[in-house]
Protein backbone atom coordinates (compact mmCIF):
# COMPACT_ATOMS: atom_id res chain seq x y z
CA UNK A 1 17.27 12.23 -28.21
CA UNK A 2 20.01 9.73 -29.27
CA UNK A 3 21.44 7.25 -26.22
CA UNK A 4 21.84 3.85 -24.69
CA UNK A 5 18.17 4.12 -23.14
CA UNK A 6 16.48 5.34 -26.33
CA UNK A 7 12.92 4.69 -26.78
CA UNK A 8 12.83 3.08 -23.03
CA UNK A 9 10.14 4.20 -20.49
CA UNK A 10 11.07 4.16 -17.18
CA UNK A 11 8.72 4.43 -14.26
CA UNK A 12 10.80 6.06 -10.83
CA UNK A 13 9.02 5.91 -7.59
CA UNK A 14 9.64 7.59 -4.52
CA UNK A 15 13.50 7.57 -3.47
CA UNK A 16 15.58 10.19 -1.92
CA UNK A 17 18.32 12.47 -3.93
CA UNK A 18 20.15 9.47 -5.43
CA UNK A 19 16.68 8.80 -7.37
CA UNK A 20 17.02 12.87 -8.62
CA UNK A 21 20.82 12.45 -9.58
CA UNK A 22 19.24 8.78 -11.57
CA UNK A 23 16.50 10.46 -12.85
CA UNK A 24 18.64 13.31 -14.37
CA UNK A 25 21.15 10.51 -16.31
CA UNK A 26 18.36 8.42 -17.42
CA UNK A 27 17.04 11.13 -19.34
CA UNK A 28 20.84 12.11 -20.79
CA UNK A 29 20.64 8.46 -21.88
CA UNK A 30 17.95 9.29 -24.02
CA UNK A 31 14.96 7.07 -21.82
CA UNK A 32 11.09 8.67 -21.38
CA UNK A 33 11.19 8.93 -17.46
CA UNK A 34 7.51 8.99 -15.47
CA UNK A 35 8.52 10.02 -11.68
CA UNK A 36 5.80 9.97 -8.68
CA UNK A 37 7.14 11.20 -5.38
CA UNK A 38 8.86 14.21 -6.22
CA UNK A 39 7.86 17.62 -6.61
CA UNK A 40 8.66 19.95 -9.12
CA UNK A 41 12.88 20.16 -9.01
CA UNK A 42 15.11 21.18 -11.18
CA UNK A 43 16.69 18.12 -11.98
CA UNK A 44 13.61 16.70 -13.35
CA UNK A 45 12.75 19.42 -16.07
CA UNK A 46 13.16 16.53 -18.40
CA UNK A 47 11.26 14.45 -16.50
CA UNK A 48 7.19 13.82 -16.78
CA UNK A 49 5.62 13.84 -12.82
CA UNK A 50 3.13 12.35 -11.81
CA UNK A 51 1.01 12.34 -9.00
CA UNK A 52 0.18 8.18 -8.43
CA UNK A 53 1.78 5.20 -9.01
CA UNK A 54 -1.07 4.00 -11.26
CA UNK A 55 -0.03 6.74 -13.69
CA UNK A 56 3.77 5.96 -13.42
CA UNK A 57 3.54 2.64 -14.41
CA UNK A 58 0.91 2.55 -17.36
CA UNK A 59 2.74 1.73 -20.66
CA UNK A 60 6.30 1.62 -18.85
CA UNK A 61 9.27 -0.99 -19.78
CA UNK A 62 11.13 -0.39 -16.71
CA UNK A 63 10.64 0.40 -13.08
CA UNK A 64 12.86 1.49 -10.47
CA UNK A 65 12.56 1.66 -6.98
CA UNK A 66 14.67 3.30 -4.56
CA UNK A 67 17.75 1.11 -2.51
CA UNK A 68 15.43 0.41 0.34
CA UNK A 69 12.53 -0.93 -1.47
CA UNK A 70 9.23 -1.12 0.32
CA UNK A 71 8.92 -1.49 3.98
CA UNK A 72 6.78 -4.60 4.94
CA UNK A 73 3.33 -3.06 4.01
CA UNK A 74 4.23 -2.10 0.36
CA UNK A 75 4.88 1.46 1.35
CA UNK A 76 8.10 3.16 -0.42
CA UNK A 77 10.78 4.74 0.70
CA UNK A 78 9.92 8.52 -0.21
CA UNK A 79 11.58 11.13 1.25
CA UNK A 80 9.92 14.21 -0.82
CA UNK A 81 6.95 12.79 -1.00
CA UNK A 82 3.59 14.34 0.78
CA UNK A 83 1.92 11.15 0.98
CA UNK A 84 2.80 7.94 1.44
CA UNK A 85 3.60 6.10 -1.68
CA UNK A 86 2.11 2.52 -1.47
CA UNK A 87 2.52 -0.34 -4.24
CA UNK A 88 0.06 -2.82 -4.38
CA UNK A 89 -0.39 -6.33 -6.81
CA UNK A 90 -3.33 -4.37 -8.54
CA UNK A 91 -0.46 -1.76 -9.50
CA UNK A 92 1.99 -3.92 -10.95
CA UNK A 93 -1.20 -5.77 -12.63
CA UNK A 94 -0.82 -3.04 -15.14
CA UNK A 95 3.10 -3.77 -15.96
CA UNK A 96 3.37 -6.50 -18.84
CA UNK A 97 4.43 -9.47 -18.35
CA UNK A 98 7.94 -10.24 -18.26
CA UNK A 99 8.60 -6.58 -17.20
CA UNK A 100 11.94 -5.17 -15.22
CA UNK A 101 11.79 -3.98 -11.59
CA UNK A 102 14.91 -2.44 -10.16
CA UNK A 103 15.17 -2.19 -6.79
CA UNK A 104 17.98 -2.71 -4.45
CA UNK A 105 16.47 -4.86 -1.41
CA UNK A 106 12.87 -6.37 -2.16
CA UNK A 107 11.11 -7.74 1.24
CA UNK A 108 8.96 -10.45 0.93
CA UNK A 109 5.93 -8.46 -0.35
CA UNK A 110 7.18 -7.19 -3.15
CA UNK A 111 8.63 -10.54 -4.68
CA UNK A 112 5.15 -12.42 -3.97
CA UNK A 113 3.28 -9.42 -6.10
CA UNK A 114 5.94 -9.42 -8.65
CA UNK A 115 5.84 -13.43 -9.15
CA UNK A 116 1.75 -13.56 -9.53
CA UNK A 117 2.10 -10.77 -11.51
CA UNK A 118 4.79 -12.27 -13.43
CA UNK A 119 7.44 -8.98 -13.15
CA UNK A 120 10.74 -9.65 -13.32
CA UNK A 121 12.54 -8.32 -10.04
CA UNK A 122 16.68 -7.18 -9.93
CA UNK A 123 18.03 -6.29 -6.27
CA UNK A 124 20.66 -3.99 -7.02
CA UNK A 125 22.01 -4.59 -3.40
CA UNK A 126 22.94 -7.88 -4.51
CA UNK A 127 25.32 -7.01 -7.20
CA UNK A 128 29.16 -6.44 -6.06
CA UNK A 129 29.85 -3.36 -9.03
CA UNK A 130 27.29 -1.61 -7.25
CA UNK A 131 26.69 -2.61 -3.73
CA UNK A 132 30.60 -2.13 -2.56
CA UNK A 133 30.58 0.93 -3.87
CA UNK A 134 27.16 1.73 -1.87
CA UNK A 135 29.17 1.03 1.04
CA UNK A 136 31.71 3.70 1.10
CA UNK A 137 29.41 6.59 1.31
CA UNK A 138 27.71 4.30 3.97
CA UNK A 139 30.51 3.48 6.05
CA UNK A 140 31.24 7.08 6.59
CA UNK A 141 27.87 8.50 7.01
CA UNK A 142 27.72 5.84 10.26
CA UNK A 143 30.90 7.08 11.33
CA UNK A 144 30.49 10.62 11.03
CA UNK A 145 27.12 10.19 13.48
CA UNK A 146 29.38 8.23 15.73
CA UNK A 147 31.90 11.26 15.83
CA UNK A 148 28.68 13.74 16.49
CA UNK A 149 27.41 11.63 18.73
CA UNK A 150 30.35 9.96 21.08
CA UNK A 151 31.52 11.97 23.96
CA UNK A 152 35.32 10.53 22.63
CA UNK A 153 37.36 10.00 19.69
CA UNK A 154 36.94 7.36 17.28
CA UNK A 155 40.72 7.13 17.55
CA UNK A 156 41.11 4.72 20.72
CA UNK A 157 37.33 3.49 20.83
CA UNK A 158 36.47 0.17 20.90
CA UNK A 159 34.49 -0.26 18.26
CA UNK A 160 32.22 -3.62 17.45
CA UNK A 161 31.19 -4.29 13.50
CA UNK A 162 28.05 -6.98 13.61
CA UNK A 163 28.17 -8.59 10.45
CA UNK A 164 31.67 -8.35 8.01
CA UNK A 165 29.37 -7.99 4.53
CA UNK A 166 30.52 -5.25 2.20
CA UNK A 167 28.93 -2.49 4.64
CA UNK A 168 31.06 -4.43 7.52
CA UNK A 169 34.11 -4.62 5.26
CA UNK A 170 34.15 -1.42 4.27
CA UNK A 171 33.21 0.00 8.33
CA UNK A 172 35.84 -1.94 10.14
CA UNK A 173 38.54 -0.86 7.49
CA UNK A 174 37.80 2.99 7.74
CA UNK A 175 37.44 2.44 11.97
CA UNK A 176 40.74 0.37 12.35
CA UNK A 177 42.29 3.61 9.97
CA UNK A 178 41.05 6.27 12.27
CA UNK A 179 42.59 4.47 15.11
CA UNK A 180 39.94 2.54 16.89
CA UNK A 181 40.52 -1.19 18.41
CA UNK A 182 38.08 -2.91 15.86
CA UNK A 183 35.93 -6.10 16.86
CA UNK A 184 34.21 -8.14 14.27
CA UNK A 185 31.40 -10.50 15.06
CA UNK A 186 30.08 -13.09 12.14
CA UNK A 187 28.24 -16.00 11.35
CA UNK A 188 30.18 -17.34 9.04
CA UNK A 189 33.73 -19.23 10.29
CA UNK A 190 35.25 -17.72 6.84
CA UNK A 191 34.64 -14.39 7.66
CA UNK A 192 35.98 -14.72 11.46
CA UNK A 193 39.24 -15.82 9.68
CA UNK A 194 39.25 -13.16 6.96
CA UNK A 195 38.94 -10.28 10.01
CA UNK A 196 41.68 -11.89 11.29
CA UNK A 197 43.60 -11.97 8.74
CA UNK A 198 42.94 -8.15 8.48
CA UNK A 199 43.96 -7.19 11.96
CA UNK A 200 40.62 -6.85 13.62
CA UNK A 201 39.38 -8.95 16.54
CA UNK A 202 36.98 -11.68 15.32
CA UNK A 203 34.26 -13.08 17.91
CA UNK A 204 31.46 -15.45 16.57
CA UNK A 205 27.48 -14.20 17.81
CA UNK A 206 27.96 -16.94 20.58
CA UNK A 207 30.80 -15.23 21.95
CA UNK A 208 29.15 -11.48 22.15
CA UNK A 209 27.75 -11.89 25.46
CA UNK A 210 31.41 -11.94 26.94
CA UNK A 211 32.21 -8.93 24.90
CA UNK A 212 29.38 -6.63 24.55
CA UNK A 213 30.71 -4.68 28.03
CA UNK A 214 33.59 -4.04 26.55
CA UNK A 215 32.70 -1.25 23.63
CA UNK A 216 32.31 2.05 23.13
CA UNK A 217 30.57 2.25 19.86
CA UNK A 218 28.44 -0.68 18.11
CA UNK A 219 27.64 -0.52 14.56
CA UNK A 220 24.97 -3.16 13.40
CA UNK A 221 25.08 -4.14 9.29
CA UNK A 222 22.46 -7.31 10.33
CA UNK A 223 19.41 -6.97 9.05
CA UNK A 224 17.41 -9.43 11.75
CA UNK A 225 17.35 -8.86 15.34
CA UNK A 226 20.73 -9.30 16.78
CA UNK A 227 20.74 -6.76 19.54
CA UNK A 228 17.92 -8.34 21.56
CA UNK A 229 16.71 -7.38 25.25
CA UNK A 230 19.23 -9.69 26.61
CA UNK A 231 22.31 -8.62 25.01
CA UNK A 232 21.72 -4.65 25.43
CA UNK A 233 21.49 -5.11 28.98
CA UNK A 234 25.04 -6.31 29.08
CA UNK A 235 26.61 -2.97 27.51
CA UNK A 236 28.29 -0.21 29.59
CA UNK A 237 25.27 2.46 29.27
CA UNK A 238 27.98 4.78 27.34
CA UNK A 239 27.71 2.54 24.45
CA UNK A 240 26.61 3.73 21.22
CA UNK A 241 24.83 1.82 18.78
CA UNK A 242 24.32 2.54 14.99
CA UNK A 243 21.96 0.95 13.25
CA UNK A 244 22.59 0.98 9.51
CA UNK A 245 20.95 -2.56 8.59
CA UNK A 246 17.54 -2.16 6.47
CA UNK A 247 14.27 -0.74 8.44
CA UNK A 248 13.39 -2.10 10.82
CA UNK A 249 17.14 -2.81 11.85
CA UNK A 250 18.79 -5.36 14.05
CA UNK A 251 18.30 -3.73 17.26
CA UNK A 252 15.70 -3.60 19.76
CA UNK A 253 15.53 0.30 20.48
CA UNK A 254 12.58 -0.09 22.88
CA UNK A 255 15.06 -2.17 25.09
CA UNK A 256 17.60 0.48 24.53
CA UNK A 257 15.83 3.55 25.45
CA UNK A 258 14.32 1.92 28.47
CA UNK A 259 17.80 0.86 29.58
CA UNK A 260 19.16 4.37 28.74
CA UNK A 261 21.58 3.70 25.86
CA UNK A 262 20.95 5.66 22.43
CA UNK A 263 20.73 3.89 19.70
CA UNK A 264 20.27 5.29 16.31
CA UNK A 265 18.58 4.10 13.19
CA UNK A 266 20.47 4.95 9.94
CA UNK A 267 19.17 3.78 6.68
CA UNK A 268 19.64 4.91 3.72
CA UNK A 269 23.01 6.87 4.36
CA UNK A 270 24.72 7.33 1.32
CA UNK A 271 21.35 9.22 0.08
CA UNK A 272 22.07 11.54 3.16
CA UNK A 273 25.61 12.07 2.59
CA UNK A 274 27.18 11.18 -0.74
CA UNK A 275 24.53 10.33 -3.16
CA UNK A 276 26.31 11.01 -5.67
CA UNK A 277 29.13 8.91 -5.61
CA UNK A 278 27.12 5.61 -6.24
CA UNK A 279 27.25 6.47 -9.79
CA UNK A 280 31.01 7.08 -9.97
């Protein structure tokens, strides 16, 4: 088969539907494509399965993991998988050197195996083309839990953004267009200015504690602790908090479900509800 990716071998491990709609133009692009952590699916007729990561990687140019990596034990993200789908140094032993890991956020793990094992890694998460993008689909996945969820409309919450990345960006501009009273709290003195600039109210993390009775809804993009013991005992126990910041998240939800406020983990989202359009 003719293509971009002819005569390319391409190891895909574990992932969620994004990985099957990949897996399906990779193979249109003319590349070999070795998948582990999938069973047999349509979309992967093309595709040759296999059933460890050993045999996914022998002999491969290219690998590609899914948007959230590994969690901090090497295991991937592997939503069809029936076992848990671990990458060790010993694995990517067998890669040659010099080889290409996709992936679009590597923990610390994964980039100490790849350097003694001299793989090149590429966080996909980092790159603007595809990461704003990413955050569309994400943006409204966390709202449409908060509009399941909340016993009110998101037109007239107060709703709090932590963190005014391109996941925050994107959040506090589709909030503020349904009609809620947007907050944005930052680090950074340039992006306190830029969220005023776009109408929302801009608090630095040194100012939350005055705030945090204040909201309805909290959406956390942070992907460190942010909503500690001592800051979720300051919110209204209505509040809703959404998590969508990498596993484990920003929030303490042990605090939170002792104190009676649900809080929600949400990675992954645009695998949940609009795979597709990542590739647009």
């Amino acid at each position: 088969m003719d293509g971009l990716l002819a005569g390319i071998s391409i190891a895909v491990i574990g992932g969620d539907d994004r990985e099957l709609v990949l897996i399906s133009e990779l193979v249109k692009q003319g590349a070999f494509v070795k998948v582990v952590g999938f069973p047999p699916k349509p979309e992967l007729k093309s595709a040759r399965i296999v059933s460890n990561i050993k045999m996914a990687l022998e002999g491969v140019d290219v690998v590609v993991l899914p948007m959230p990596g590994t969690d901090a034990n090497g295991v991937v993200r592997a939503v069809y998988a029936t076992d848990q789908l671990i990458i060790t140094e010993d694995d990517l032993g067998l890669l040659k050197p010099g080889t290409l890991l996709i992936v679009g956020v590597a923990r610390q793990i994964l980039k100490d195996m790849a350097r003694r094992c001299n793989i090149k890694i590429i966080e996909t998460a980092n790159l603007d083309n595809i990461a704003i993008l990413n955050s569309i689909p994400t943006a409204e996945g966390a709202i449409q839990i908060a509009m399941e969820e909340l016993p009110i409309t998101i037109h007239g919450s107060r709703a709090l953004v932590l963190g005014f990345g391109r996941c925050g960006i994107t959040l506090a501009r589709s909030l503020k267009a349904l009609g809620a009273e947007v907050y944005i709290a930052a680090r950074r003195l340039s992006d306190l200015a830029r969220g005023y600039e776009a109408g929302y109210k801009s608090i630095s993390y040194s100012e939350l504690n005055q705030f945090l009775s204040e909201f309805d809804v909290i959406f956390n993009t942070v992907p460190f602790l942010i909503l500690d013991r001592s800051k979720i005992s300051l919110l209204n126990h209505n509040c809703l908090i959404i998590d969508i910041a990498a596993t484990p998240g920003g929030t303490d939800f042990q605090a939170a479900e002792e104190a009676g406020i649900k809080a929600i983990l949400a990675p992954g989202l645009p695998g949940k509800v609009a795979f597709q359009f990542i590739l647009i």
